[in-house]
PDB file of N, CA and C in Angstrom:
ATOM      1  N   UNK A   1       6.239  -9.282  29.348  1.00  0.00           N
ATOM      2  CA  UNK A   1       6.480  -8.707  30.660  1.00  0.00           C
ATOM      3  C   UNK A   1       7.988  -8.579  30.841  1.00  0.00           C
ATOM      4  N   UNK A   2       8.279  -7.485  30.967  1.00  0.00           N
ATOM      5  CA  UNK A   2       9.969  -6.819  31.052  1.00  0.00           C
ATOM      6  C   UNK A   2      10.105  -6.851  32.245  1.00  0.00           C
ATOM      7  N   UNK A   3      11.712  -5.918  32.255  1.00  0.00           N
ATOM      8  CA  UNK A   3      12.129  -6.116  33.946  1.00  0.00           C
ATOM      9  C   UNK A   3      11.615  -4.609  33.729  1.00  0.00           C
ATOM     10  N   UNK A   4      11.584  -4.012  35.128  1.00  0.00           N
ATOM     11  CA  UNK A   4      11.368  -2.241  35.369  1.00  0.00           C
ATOM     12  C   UNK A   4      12.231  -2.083  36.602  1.00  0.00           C
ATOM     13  N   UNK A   5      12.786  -1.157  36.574  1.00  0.00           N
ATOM     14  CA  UNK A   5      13.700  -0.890  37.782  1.00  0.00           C
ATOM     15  C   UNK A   5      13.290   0.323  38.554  1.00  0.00           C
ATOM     16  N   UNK A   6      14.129   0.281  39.580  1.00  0.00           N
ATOM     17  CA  UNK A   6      13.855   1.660  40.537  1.00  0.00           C
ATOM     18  C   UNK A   6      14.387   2.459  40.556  1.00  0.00           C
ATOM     19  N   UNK A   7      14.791   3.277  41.243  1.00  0.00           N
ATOM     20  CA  UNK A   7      15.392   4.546  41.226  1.00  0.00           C
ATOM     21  C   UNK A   7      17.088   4.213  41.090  1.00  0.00           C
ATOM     22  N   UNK A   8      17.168   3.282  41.886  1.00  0.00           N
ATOM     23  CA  UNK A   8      18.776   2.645  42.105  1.00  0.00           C
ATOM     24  C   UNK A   8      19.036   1.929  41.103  1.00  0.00           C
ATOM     25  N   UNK A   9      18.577   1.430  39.817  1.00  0.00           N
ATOM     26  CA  UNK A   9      18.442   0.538  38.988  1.00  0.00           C
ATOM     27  C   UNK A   9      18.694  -1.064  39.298  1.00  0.00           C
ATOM     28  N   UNK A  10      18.298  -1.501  40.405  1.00  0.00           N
ATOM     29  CA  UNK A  10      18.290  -2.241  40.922  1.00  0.00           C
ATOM     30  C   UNK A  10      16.662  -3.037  39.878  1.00  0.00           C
ATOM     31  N   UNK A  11      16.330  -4.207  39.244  1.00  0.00           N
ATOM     32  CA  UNK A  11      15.497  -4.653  38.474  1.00  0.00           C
ATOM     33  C   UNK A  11      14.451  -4.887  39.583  1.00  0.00           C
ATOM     34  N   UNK A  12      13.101  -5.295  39.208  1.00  0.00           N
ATOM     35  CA  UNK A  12      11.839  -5.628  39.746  1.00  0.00           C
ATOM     36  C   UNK A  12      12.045  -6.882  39.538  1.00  0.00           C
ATOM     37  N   UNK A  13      11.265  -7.949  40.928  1.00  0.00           N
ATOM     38  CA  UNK A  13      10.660  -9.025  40.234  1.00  0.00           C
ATOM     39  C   UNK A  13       9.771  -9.115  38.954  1.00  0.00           C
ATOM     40  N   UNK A  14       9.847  -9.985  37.856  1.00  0.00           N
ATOM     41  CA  UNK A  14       8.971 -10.070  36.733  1.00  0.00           C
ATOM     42  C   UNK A  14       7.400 -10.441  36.995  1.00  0.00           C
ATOM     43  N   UNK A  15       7.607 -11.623  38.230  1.00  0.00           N
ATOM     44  CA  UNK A  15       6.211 -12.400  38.487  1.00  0.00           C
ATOM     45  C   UNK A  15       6.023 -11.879  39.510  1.00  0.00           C
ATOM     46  N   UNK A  16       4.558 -12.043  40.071  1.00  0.00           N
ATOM     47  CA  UNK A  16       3.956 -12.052  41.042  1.00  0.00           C
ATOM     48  C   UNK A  16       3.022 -13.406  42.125  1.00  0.00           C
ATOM     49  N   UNK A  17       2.834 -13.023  43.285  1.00  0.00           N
ATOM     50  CA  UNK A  17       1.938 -14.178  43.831  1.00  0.00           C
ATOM     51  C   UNK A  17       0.661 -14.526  43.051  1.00  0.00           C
ATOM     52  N   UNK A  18       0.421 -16.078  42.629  1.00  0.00           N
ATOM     53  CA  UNK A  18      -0.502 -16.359  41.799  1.00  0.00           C
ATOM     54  C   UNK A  18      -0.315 -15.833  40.518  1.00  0.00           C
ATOM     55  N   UNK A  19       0.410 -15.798  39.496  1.00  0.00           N
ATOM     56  CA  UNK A  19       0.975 -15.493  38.271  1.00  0.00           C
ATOM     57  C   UNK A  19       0.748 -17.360  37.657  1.00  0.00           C
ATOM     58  N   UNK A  20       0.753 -17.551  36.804  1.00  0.00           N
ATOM     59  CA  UNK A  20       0.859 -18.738  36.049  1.00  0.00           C
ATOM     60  C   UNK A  20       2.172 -18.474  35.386  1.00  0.00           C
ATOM     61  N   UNK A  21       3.142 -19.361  35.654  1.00  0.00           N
ATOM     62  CA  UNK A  21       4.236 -20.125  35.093  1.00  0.00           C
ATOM     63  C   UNK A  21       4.773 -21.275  34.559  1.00  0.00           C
ATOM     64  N   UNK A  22       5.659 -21.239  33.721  1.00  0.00           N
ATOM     65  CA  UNK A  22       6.161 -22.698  33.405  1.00  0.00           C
ATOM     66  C   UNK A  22       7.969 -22.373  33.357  1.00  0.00           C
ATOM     67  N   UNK A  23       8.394 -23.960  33.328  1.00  0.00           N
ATOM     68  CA  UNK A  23       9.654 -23.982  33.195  1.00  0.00           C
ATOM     69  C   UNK A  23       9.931 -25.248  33.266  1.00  0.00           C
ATOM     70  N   UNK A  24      11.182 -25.644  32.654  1.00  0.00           N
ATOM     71  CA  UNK A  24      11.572 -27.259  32.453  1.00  0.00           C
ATOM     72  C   UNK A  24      12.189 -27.617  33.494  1.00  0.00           C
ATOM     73  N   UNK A  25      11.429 -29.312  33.881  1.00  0.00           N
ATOM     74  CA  UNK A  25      11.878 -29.709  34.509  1.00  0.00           C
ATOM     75  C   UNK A  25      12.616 -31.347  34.071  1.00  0.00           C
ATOM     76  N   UNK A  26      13.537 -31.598  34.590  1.00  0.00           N
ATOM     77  CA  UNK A  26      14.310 -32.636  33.713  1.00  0.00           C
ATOM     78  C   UNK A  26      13.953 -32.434  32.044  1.00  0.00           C
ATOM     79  N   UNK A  27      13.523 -33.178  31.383  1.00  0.00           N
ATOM     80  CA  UNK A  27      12.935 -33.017  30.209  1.00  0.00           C
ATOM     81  C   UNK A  27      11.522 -33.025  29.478  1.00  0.00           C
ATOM     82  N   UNK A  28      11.008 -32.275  30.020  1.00  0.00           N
ATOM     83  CA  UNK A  28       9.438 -32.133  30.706  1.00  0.00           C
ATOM     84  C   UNK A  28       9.550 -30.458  30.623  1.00  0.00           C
ATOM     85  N   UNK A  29       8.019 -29.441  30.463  1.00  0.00           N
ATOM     86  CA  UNK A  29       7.905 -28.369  30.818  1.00  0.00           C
ATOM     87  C   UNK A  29       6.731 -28.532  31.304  1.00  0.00           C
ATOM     88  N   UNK A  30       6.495 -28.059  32.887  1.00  0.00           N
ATOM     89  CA  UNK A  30       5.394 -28.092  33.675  1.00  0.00           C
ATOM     90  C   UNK A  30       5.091 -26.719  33.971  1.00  0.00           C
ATOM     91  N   UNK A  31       3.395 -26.470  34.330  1.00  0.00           N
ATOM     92  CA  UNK A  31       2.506 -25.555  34.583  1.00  0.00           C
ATOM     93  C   UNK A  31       2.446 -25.384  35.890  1.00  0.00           C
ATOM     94  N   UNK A  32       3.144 -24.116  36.619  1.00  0.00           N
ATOM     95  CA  UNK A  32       2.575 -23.773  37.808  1.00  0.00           C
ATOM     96  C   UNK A  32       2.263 -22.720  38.111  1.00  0.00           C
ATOM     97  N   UNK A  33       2.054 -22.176  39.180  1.00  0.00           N
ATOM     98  CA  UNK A  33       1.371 -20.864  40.240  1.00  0.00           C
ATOM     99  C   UNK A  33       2.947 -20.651  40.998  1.00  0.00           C
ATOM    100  N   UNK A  34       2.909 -19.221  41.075  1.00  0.00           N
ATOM    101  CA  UNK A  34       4.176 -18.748  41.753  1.00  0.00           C
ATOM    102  C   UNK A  34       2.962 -18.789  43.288  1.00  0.00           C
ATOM    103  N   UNK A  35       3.723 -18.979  44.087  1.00  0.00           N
ATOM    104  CA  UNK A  35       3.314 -18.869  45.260  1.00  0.00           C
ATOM    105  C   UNK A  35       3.752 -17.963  46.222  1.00  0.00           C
ATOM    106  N   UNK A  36       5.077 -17.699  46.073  1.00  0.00           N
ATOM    107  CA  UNK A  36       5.828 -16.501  46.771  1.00  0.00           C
ATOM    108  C   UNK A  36       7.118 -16.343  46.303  1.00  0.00           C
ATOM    109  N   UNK A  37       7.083 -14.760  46.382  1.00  0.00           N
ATOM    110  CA  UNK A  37       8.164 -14.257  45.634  1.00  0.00           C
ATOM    111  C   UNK A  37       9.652 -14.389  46.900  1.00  0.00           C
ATOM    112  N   UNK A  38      10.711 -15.099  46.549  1.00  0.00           N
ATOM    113  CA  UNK A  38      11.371 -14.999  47.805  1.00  0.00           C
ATOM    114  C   UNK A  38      12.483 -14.368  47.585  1.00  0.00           C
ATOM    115  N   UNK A  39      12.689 -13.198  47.005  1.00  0.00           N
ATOM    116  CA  UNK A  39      13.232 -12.178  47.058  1.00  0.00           C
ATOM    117  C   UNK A  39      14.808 -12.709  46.062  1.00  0.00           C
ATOM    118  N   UNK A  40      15.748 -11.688  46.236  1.00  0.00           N
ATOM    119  CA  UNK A  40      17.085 -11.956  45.756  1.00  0.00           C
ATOM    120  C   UNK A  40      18.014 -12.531  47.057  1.00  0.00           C
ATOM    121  N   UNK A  41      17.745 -14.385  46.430  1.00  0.00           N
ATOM    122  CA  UNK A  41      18.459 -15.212  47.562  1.00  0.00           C
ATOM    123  C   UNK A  41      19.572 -15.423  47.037  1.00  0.00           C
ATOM    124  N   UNK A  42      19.415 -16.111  45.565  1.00  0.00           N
ATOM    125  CA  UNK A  42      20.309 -16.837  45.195  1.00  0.00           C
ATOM    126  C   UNK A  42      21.596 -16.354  44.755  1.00  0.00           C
ATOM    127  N   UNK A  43      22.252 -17.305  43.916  1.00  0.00           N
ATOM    128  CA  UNK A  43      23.820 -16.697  44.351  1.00  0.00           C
ATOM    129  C   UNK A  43      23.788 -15.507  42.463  1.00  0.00           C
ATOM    130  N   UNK A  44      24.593 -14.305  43.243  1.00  0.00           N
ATOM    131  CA  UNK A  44      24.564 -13.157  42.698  1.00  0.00           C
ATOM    132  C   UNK A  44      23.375 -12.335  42.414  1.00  0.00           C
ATOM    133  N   UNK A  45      23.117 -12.264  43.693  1.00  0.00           N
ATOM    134  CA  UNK A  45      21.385 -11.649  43.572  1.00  0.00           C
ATOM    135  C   UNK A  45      20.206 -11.875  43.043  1.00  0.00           C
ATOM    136  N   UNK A  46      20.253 -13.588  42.238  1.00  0.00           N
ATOM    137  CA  UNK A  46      18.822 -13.929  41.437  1.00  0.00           C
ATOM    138  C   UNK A  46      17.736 -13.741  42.480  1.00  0.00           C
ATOM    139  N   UNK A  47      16.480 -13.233  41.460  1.00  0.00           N
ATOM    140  CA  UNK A  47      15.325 -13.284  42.037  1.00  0.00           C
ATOM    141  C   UNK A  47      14.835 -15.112  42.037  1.00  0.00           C
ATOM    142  N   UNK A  48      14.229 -15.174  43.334  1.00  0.00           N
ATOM    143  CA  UNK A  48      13.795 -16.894  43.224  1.00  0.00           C
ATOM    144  C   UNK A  48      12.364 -16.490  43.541  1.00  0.00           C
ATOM    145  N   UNK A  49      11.699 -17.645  43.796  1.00  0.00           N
ATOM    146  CA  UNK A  49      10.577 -17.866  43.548  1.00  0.00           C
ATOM    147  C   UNK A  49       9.797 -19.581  43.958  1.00  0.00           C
ATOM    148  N   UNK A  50       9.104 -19.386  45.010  1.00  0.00           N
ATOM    149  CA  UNK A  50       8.437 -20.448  45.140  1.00  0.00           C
ATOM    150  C   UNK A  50       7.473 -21.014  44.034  1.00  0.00           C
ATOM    151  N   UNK A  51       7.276 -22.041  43.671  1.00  0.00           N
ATOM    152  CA  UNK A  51       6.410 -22.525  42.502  1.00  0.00           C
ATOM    153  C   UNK A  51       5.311 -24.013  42.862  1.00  0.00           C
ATOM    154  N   UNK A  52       3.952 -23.408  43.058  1.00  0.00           N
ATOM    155  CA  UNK A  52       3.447 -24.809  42.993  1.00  0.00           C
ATOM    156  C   UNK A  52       3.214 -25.789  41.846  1.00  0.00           C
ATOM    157  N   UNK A  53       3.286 -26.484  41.644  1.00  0.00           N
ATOM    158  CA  UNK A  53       2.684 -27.375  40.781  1.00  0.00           C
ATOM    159  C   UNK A  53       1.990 -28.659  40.580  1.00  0.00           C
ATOM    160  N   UNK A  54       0.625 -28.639  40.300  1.00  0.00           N
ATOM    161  CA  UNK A  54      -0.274 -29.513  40.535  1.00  0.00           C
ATOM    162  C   UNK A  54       0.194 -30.882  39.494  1.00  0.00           C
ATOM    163  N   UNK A  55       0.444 -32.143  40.023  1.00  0.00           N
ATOM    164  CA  UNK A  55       0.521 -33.078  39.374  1.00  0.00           C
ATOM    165  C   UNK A  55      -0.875 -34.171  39.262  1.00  0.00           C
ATOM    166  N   UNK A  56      -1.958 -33.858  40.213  1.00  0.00           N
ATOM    167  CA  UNK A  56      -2.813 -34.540  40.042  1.00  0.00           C
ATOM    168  C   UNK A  56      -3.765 -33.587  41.075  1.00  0.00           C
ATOM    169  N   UNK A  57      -5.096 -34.233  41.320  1.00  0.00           N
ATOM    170  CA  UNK A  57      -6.059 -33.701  42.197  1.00  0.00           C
ATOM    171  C   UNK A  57      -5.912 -33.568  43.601  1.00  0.00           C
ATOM    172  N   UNK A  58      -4.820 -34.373  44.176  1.00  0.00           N
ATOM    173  CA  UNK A  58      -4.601 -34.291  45.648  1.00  0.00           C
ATOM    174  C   UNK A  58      -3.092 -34.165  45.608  1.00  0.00           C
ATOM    175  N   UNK A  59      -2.192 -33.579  44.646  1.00  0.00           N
ATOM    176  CA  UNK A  59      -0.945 -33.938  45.282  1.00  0.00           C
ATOM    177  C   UNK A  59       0.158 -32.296  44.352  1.00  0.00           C
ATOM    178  N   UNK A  60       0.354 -31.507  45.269  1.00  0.00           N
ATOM    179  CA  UNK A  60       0.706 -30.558  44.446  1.00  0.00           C
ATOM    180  C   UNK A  60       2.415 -30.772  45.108  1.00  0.00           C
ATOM    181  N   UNK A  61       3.559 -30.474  44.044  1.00  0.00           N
ATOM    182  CA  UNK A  61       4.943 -30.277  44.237  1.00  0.00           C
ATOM    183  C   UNK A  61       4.923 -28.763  44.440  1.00  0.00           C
ATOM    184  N   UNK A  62       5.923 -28.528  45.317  1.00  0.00           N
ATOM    185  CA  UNK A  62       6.437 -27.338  45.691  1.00  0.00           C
ATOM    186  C   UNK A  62       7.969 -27.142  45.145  1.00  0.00           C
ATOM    187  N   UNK A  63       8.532 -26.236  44.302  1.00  0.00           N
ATOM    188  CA  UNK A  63       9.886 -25.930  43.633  1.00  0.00           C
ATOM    189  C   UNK A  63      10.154 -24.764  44.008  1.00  0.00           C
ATOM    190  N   UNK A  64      11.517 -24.302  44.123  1.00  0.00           N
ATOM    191  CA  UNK A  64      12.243 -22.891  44.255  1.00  0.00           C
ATOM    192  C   UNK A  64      12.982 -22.531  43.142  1.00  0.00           C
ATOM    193  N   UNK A  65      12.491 -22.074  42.262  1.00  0.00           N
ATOM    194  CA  UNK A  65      13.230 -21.908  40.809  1.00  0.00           C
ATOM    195  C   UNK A  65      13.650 -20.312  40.555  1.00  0.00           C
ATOM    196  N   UNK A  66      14.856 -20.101  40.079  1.00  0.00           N
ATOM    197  CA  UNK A  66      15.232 -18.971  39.418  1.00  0.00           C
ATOM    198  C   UNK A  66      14.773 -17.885  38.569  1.00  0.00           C
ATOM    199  N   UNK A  67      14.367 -16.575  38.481  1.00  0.00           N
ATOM    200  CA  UNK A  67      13.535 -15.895  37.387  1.00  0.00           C
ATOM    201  C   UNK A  67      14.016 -16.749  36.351  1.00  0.00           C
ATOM    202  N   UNK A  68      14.649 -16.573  35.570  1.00  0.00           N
ATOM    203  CA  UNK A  68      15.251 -16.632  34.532  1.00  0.00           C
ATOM    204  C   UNK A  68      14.959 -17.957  34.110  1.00  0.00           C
ATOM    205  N   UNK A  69      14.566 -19.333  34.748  1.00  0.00           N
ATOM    206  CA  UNK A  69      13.657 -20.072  34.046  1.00  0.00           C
ATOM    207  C   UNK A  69      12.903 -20.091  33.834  1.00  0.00           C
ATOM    208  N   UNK A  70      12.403 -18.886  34.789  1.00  0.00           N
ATOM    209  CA  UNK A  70      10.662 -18.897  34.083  1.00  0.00           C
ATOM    210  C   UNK A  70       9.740 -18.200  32.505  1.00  0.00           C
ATOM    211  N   UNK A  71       9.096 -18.835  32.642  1.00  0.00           N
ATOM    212  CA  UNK A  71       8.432 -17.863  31.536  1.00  0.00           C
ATOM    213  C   UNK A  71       6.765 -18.179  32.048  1.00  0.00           C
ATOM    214  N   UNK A  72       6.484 -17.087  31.535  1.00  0.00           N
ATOM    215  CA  UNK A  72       4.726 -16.953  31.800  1.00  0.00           C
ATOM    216  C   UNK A  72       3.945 -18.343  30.707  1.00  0.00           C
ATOM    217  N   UNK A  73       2.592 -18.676  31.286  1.00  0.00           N
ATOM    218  CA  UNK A  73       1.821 -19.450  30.644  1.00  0.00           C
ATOM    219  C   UNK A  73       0.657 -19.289  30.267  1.00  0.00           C
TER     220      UNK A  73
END
């Protein structure tokens, strides 16, 4: 999954809501669900991204991570 741009060449988000992701955390790579795409916040226009991630049956972490750590799972 590439970037695609628009008319302005301005890039697309890569992921979408409910996409499966991963990315490292401390020294660990964990499995999550994008939850919402939150547009180009970060500093120099990164696309971010809400991320759930289930650590057990009742207890899910919520992260705001950068495209660019992500990768699909």
């Amino acid at each position: 999954m590439g970037y695609t741009s628009t008319a302005r060449g301005v890039p697309l988000p890569r992921f979408q809501s409910g996409a499966r992701v991963q990315f490292r955390l401390g020294n660990q790579v964990v499995r999550g669900k994008v939850a919402e795409y939150r547009g180009r916040l970060a500093a120099g226009g990164r696309h971010l991204y809400r991320v759930e991630v289930p650590f057990d049956a009742n207890y899910v972490q919520v992260y705001e991570v950068p495209e660019e750590e992500l990768k699909p799972a």
